[in-house]
PDB file of N, CA and C in Angstrom:
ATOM      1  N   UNK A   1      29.682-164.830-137.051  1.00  0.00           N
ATOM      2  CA  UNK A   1      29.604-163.869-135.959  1.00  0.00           C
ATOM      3  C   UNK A   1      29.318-164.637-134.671  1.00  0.00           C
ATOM      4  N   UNK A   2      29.799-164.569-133.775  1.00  0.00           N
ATOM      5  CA  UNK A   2      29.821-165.100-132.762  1.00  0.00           C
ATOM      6  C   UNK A   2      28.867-164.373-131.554  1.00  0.00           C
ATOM      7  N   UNK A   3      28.218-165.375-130.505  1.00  0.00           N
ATOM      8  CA  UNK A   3      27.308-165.073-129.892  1.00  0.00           C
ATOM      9  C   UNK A   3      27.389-163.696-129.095  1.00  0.00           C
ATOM     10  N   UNK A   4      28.919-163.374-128.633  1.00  0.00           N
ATOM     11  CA  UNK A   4      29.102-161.978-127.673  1.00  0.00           C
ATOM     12  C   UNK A   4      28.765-161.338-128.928  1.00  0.00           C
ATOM     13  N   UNK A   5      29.561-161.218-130.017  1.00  0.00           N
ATOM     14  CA  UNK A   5      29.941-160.018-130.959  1.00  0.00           C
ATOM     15  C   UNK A   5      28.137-159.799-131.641  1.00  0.00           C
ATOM     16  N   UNK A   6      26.989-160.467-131.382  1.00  0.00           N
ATOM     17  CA  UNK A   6      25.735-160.673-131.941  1.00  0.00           C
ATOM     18  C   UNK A   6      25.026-159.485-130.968  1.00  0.00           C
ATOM     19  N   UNK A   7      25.036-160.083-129.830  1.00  0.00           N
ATOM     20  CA  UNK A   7      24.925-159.339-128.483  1.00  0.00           C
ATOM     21  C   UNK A   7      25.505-157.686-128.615  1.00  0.00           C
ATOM     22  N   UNK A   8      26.680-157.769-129.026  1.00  0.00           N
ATOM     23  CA  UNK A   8      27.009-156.201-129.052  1.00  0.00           C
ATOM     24  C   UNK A   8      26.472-155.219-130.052  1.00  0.00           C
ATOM     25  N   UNK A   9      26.307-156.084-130.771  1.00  0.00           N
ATOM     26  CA  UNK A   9      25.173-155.194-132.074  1.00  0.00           C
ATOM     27  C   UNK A   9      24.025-154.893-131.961  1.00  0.00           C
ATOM     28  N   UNK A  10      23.504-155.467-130.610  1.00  0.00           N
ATOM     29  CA  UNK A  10      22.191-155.352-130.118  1.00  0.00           C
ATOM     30  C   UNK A  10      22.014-154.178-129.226  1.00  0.00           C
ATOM     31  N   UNK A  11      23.318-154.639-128.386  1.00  0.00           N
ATOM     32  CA  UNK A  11      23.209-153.074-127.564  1.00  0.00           C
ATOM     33  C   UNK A  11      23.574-151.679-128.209  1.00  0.00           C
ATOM     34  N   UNK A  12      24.415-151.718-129.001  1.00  0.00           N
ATOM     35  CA  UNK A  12      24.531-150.982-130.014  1.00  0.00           C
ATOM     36  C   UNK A  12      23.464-150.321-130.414  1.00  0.00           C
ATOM     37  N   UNK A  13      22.734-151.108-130.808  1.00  0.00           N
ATOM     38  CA  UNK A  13      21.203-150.565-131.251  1.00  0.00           C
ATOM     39  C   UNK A  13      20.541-149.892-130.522  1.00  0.00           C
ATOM     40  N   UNK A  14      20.564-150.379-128.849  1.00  0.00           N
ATOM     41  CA  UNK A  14      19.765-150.224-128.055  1.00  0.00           C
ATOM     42  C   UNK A  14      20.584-148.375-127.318  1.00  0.00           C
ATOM     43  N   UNK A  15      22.106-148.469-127.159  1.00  0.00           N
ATOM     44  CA  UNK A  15      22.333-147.193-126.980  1.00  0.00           C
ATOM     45  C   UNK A  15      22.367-146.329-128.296  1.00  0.00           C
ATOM     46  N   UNK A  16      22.479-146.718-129.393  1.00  0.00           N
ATOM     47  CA  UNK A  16      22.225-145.287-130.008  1.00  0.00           C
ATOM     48  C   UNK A  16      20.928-145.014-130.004  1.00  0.00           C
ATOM     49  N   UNK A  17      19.700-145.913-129.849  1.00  0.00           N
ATOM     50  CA  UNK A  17      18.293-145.012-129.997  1.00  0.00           C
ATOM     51  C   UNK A  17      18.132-144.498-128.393  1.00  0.00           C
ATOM     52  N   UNK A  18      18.909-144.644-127.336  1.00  0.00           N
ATOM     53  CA  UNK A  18      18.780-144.183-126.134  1.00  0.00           C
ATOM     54  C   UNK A  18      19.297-142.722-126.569  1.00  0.00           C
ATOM     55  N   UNK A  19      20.628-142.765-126.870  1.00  0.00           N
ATOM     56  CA  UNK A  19      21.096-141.134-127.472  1.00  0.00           C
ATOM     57  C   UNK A  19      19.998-140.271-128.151  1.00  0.00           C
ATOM     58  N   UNK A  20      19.426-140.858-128.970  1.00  0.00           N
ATOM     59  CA  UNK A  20      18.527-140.179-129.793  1.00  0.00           C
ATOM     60  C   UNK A  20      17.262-139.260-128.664  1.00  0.00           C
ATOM     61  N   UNK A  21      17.385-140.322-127.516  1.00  0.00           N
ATOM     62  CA  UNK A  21      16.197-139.801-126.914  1.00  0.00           C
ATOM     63  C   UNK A  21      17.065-138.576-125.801  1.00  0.00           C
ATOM     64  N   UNK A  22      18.793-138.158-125.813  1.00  0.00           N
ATOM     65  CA  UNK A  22      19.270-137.586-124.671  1.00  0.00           C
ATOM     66  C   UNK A  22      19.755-138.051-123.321  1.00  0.00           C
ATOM     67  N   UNK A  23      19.240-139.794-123.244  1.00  0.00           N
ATOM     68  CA  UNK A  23      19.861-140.319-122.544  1.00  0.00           C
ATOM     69  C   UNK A  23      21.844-140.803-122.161  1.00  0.00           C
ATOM     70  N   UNK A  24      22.258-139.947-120.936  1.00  0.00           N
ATOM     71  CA  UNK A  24      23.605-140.192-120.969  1.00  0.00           C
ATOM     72  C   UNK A  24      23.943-141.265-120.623  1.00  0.00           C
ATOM     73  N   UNK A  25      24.712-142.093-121.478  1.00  0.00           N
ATOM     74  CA  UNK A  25      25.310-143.501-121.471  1.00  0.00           C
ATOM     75  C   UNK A  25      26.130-143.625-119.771  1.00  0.00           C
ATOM     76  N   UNK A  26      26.182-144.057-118.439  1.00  0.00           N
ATOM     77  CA  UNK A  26      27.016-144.734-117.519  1.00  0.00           C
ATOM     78  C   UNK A  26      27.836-145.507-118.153  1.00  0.00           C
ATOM     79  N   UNK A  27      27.113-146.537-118.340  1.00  0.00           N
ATOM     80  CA  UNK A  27      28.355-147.880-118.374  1.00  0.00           C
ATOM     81  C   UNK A  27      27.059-149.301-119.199  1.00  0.00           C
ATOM     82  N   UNK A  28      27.512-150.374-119.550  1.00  0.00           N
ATOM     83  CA  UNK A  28      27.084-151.251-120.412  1.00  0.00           C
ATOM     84  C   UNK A  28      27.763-152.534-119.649  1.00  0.00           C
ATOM     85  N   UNK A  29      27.200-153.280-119.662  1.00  0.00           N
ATOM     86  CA  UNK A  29      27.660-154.783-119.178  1.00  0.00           C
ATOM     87  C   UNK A  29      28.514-154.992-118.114  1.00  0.00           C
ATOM     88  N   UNK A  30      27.274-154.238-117.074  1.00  0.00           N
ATOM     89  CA  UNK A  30      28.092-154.331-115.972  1.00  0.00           C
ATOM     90  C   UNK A  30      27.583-155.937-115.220  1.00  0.00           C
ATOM     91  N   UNK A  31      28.726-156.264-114.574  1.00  0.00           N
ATOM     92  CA  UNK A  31      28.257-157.737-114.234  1.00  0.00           C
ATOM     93  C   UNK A  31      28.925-157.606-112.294  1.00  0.00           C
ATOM     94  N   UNK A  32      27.934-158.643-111.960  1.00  0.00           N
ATOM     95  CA  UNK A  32      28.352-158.597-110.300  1.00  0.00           C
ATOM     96  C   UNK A  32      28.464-160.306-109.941  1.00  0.00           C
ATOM     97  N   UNK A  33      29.828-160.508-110.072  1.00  0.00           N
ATOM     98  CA  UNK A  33      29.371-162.082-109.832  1.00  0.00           C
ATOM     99  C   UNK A  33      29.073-163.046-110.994  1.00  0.00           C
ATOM    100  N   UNK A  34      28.874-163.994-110.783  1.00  0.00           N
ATOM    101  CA  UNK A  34      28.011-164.927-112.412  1.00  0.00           C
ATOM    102  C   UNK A  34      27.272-164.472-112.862  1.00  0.00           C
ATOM    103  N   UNK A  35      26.543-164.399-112.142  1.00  0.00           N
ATOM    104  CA  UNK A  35      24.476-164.070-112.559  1.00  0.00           C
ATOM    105  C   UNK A  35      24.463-162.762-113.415  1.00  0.00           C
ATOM    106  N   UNK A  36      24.546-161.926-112.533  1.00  0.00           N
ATOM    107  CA  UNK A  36      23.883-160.871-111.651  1.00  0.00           C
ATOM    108  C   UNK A  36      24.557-159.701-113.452  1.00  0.00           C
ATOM    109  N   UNK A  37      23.984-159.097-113.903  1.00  0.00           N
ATOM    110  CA  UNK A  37      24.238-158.335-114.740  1.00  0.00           C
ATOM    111  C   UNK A  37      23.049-157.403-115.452  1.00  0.00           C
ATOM    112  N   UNK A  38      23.494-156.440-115.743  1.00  0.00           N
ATOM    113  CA  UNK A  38      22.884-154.998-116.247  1.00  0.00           C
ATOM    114  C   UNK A  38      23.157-154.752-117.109  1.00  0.00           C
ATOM    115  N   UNK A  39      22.698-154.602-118.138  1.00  0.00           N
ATOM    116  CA  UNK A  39      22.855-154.071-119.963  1.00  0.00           C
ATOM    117  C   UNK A  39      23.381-152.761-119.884  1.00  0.00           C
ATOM    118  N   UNK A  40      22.881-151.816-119.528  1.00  0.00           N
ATOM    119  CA  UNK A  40      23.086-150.545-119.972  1.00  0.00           C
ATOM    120  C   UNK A  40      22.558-149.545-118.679  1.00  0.00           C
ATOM    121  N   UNK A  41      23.315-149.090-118.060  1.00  0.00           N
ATOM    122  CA  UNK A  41      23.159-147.940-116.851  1.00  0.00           C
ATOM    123  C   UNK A  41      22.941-146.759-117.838  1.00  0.00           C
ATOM    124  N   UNK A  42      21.685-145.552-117.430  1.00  0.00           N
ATOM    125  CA  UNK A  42      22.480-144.133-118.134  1.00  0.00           C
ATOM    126  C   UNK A  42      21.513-143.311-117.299  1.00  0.00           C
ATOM    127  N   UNK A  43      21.521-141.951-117.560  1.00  0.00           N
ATOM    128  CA  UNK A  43      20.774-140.997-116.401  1.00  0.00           C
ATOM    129  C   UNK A  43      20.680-140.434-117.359  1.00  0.00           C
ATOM    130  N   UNK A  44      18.906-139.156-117.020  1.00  0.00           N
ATOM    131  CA  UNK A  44      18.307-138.729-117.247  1.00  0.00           C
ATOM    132  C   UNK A  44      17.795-138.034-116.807  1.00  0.00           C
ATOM    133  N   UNK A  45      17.865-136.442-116.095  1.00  0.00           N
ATOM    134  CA  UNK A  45      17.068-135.689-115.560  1.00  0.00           C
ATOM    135  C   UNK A  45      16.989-136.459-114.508  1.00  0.00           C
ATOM    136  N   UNK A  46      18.164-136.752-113.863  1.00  0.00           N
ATOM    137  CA  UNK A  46      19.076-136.731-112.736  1.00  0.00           C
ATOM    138  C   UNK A  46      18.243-137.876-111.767  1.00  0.00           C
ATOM    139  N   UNK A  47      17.944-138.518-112.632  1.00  0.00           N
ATOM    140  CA  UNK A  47      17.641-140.077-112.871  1.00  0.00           C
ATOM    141  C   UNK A  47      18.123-141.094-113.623  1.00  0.00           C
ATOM    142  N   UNK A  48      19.308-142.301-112.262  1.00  0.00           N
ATOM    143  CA  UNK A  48      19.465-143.175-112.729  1.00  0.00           C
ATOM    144  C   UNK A  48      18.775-144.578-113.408  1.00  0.00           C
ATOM    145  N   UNK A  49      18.411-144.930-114.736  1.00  0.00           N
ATOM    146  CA  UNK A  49      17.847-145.648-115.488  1.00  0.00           C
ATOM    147  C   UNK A  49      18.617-147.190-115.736  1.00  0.00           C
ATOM    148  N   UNK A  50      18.224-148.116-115.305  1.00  0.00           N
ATOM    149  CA  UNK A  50      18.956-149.652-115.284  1.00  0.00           C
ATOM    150  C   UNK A  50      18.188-150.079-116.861  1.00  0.00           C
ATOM    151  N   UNK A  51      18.589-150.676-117.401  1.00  0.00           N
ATOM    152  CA  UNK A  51      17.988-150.824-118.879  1.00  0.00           C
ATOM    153  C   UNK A  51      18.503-152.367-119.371  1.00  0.00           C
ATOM    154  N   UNK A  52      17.789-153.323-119.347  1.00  0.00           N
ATOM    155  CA  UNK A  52      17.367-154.790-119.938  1.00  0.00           C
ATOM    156  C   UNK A  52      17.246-154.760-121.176  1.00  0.00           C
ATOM    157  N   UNK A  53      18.260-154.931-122.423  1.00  0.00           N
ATOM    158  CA  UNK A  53      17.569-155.226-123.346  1.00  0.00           C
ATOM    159  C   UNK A  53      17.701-156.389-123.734  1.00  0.00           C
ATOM    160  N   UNK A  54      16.487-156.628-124.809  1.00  0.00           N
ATOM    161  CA  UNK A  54      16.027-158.188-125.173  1.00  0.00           C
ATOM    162  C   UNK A  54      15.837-158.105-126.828  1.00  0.00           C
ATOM    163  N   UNK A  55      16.273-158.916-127.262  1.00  0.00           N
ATOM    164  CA  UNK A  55      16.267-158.764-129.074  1.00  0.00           C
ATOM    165  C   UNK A  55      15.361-160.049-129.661  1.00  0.00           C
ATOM    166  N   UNK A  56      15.133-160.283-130.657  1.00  0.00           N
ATOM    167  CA  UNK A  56      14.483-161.437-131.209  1.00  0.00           C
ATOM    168  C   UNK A  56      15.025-161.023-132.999  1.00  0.00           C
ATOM    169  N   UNK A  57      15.033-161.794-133.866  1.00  0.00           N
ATOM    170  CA  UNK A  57      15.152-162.311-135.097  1.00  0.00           C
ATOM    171  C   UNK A  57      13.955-162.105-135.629  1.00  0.00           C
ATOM    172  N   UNK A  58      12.942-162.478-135.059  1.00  0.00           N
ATOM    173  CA  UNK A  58      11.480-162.322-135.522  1.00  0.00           C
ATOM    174  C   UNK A  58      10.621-162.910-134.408  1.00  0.00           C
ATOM    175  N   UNK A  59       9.714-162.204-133.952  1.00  0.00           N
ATOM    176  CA  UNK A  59       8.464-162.043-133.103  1.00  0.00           C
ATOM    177  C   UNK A  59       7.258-163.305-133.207  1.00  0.00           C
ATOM    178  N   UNK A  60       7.310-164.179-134.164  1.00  0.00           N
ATOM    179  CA  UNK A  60       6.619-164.670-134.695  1.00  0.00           C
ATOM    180  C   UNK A  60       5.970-166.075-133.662  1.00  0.00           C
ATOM    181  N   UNK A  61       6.890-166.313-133.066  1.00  0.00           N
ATOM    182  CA  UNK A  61       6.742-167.524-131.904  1.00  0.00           C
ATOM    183  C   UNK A  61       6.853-167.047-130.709  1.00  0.00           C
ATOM    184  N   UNK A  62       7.969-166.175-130.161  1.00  0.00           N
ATOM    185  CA  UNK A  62       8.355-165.633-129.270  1.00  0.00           C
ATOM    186  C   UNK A  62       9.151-164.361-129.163  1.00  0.00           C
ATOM    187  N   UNK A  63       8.510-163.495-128.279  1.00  0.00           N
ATOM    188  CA  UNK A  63       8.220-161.851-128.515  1.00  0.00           C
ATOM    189  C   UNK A  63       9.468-161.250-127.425  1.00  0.00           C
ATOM    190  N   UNK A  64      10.370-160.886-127.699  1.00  0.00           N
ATOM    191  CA  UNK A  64      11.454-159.851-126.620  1.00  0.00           C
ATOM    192  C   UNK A  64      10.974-160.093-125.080  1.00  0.00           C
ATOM    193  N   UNK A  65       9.478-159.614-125.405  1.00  0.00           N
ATOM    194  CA  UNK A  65       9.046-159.311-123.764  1.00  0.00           C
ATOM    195  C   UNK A  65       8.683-159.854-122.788  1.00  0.00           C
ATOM    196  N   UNK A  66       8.927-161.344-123.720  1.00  0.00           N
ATOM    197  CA  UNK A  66       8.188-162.262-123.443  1.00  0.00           C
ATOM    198  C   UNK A  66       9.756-162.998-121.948  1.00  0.00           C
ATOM    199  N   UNK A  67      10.460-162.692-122.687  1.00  0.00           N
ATOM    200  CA  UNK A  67      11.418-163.020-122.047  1.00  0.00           C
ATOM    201  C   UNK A  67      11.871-162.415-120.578  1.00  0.00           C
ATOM    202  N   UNK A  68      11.218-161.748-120.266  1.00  0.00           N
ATOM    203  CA  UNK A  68      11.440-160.827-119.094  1.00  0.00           C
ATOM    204  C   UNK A  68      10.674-161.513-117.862  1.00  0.00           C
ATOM    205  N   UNK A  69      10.417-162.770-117.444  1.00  0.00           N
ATOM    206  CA  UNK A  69       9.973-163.656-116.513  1.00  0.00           C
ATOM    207  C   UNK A  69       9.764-163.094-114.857  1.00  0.00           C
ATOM    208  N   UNK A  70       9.235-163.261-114.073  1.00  0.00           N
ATOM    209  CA  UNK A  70       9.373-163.115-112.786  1.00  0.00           C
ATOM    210  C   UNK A  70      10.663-163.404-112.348  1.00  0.00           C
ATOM    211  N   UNK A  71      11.223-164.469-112.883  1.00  0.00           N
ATOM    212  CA  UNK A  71      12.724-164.873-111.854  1.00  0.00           C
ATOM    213  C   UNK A  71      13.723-163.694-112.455  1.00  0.00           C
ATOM    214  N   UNK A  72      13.563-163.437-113.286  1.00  0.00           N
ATOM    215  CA  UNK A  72      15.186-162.499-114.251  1.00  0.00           C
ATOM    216  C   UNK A  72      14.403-161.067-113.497  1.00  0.00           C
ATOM    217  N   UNK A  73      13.148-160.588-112.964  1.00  0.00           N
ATOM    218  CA  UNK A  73      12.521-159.324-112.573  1.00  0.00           C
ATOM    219  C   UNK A  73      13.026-159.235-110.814  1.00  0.00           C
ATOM    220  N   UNK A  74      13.468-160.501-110.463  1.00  0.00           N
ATOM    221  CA  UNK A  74      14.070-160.650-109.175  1.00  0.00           C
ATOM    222  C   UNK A  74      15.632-160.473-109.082  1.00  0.00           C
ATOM    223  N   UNK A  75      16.308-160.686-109.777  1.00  0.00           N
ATOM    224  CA  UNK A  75      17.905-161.188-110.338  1.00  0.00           C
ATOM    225  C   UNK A  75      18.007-159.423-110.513  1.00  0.00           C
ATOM    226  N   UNK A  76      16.993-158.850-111.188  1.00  0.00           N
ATOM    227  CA  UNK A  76      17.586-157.484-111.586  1.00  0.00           C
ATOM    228  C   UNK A  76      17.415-156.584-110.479  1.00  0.00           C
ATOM    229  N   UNK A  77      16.189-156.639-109.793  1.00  0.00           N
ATOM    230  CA  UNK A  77      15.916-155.930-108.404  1.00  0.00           C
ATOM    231  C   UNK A  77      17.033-155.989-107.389  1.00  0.00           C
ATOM    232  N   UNK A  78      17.598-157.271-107.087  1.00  0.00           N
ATOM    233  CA  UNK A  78      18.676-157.421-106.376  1.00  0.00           C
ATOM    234  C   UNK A  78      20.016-157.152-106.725  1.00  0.00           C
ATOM    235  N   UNK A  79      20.366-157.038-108.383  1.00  0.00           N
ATOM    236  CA  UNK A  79      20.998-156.605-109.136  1.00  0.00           C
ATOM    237  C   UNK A  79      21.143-155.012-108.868  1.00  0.00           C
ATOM    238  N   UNK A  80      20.177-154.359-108.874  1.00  0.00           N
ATOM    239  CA  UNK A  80      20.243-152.877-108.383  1.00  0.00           C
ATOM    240  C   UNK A  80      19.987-152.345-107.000  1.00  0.00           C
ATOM    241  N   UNK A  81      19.305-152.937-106.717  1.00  0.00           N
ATOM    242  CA  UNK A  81      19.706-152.693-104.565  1.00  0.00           C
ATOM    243  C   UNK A  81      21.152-152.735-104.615  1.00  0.00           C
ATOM    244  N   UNK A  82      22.061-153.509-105.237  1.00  0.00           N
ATOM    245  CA  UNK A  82      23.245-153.977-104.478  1.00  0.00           C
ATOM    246  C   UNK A  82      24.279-152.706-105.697  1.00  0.00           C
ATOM    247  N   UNK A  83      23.926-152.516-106.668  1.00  0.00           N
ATOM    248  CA  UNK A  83      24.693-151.965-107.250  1.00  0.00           C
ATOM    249  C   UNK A  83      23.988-150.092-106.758  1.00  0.00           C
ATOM    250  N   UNK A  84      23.112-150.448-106.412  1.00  0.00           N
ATOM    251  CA  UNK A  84      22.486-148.505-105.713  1.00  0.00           C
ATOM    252  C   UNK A  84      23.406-148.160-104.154  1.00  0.00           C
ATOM    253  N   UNK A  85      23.432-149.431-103.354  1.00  0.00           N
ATOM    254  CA  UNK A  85      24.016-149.436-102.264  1.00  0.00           C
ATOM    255  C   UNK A  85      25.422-149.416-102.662  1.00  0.00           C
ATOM    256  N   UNK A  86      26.110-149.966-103.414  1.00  0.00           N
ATOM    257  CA  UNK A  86      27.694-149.657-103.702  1.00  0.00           C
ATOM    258  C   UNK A  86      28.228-148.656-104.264  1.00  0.00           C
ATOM    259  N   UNK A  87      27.308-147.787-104.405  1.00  0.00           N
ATOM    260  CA  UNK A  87      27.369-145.908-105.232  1.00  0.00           C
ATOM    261  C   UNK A  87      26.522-145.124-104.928  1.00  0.00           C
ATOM    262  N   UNK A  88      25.968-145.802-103.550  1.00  0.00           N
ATOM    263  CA  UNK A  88      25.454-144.583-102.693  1.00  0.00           C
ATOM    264  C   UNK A  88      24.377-142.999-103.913  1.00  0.00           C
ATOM    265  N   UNK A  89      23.392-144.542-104.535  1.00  0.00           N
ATOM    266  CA  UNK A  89      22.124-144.101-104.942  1.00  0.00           C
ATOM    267  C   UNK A  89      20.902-144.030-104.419  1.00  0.00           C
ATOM    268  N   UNK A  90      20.299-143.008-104.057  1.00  0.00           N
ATOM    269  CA  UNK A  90      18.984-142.856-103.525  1.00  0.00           C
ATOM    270  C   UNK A  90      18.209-143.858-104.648  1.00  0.00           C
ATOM    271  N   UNK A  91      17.261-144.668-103.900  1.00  0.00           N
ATOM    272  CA  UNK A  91      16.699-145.275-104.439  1.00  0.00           C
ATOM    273  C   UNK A  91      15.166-144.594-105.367  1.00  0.00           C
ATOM    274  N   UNK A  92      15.002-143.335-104.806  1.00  0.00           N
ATOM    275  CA  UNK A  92      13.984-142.933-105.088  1.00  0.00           C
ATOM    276  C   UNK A  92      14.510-142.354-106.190  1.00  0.00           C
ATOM    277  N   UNK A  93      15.352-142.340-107.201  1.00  0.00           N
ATOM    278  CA  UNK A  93      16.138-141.652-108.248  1.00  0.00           C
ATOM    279  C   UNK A  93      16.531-142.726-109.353  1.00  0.00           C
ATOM    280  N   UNK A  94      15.868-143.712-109.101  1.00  0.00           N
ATOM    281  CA  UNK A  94      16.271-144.749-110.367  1.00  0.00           C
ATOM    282  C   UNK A  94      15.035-145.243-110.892  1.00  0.00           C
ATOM    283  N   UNK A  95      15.017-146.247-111.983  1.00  0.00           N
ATOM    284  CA  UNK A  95      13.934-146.628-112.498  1.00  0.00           C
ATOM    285  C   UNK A  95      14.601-148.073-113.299  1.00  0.00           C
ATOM    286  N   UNK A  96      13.818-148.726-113.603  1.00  0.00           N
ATOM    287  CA  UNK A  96      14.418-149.934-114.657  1.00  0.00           C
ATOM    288  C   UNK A  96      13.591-150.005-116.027  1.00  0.00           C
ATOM    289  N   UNK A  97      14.252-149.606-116.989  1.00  0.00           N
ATOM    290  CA  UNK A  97      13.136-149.857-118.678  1.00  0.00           C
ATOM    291  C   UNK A  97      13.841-151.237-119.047  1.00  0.00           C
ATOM    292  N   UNK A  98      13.245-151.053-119.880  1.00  0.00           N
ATOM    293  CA  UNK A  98      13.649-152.453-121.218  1.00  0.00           C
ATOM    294  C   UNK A  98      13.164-152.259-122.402  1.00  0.00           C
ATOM    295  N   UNK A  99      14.596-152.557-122.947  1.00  0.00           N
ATOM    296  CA  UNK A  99      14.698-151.736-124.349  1.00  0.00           C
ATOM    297  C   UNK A  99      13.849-153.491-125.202  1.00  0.00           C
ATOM    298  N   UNK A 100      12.755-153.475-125.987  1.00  0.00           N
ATOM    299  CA  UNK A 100      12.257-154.863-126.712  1.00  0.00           C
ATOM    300  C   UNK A 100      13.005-154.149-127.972  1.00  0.00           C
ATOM    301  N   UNK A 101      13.829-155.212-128.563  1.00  0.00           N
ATOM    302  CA  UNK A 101      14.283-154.989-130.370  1.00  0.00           C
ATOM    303  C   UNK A 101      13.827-156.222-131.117  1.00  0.00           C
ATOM    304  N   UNK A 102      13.239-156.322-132.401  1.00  0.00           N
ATOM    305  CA  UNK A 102      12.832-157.473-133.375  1.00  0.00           C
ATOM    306  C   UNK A 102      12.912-156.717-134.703  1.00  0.00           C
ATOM    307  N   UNK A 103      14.054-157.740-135.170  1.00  0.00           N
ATOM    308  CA  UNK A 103      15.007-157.349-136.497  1.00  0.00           C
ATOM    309  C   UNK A 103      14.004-157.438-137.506  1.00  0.00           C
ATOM    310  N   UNK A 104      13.670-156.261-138.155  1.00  0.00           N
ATOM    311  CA  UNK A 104      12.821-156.463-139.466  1.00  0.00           C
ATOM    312  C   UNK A 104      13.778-156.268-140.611  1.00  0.00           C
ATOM    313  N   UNK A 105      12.811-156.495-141.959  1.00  0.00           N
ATOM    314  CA  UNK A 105      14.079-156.893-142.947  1.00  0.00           C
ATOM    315  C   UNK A 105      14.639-155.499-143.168  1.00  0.00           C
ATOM    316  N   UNK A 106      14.643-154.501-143.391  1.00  0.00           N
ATOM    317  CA  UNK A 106      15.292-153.121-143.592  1.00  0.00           C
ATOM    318  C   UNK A 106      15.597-152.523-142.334  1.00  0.00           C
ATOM    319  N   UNK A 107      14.916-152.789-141.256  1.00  0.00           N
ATOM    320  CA  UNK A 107      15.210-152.015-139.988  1.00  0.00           C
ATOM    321  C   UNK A 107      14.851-153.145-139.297  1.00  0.00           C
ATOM    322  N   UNK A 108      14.863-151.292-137.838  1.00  0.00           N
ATOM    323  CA  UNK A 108      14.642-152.454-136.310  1.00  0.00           C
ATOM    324  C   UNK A 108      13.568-152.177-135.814  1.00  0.00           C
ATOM    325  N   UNK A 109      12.815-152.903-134.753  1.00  0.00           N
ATOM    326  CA  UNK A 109      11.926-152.658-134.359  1.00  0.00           C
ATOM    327  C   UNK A 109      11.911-152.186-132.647  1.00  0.00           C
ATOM    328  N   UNK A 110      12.122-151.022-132.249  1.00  0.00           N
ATOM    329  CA  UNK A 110      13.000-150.936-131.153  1.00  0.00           C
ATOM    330  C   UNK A 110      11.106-150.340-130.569  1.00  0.00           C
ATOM    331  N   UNK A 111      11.027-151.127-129.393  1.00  0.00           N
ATOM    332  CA  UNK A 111      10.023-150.686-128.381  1.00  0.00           C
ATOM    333  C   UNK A 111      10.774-150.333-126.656  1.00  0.00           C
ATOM    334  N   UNK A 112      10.356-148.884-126.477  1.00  0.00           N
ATOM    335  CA  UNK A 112      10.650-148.683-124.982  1.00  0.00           C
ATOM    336  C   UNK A 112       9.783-148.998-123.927  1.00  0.00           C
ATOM    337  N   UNK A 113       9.971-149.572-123.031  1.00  0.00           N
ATOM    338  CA  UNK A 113       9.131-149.593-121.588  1.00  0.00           C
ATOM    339  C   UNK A 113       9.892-148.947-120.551  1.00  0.00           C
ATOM    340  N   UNK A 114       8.821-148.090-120.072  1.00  0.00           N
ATOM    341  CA  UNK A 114       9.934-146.771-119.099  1.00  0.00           C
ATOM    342  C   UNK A 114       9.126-147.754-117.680  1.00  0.00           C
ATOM    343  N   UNK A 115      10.027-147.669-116.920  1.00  0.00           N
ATOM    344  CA  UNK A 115       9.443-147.675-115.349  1.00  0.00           C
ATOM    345  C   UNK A 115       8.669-149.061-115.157  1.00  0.00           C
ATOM    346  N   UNK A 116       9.496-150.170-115.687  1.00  0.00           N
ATOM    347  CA  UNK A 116       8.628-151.372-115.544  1.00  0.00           C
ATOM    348  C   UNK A 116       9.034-152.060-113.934  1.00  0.00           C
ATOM    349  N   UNK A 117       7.919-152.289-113.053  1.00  0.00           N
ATOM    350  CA  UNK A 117       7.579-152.619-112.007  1.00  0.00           C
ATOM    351  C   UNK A 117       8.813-154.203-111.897  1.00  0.00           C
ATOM    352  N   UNK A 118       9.720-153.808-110.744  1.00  0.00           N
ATOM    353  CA  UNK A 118      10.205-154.994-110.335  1.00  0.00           C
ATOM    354  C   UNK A 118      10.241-155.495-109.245  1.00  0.00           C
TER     355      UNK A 118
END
């Protein structure tokens, strides 16, 4: 399995437990440029939601959330100014979560963070 097709099984994961919660899917891997990219857009009670997800194999050394650094919390802020300003989104109508997943042996381990500060 190859590294994209690994990746898509992740988001996979990450939008069907978004469904579960009523969240409507936008769009998935949206990219602006090299960098600059967004996992999963979807709205919610007419709130647009930017959504980071991060997966791990096992938690044991290093944790999903761990991965979410100051520099990638800058990359995404500017990531959504520029993608709110090109679709003429009130800014006061969005939010950014991050979906944490760590593969256990029968299941997943899917943790939400709503409204994490960027």
């Amino acid at each position: 399995m190859s590294t994209k097709q690994k990746w898509d099984y992740w988001e996979v994961v990450a939008i069907k437990y978004l469904q579960t919660k009523w969240y409507l899917i936008e769009t998935t891997n949206l990219k602006f440029g090299r960098f600059w990219e967004i996992d999963i857009v979807a709205k919610k009670d007419w709130i647009t939601i930017f959504f980071e997800v991060k997966y791990r194999f096992w938690d044991k050394f290093w944790t999903p959330e761990e991965a979410i650094t100051k520099s990638k919390l800058r990359k995404f802020r500017r990531t959504i100014d520029y993608y709110c300003a090109k679709n003429n989104i009130d800014f006061w109508l969005i939010r950014f979560d991050v979906i944490a997943i760590i593969r256990k042996e029968t299941s997943n381990q899917v943790t939400h963070y709503r409204n994490v500060e960027i």
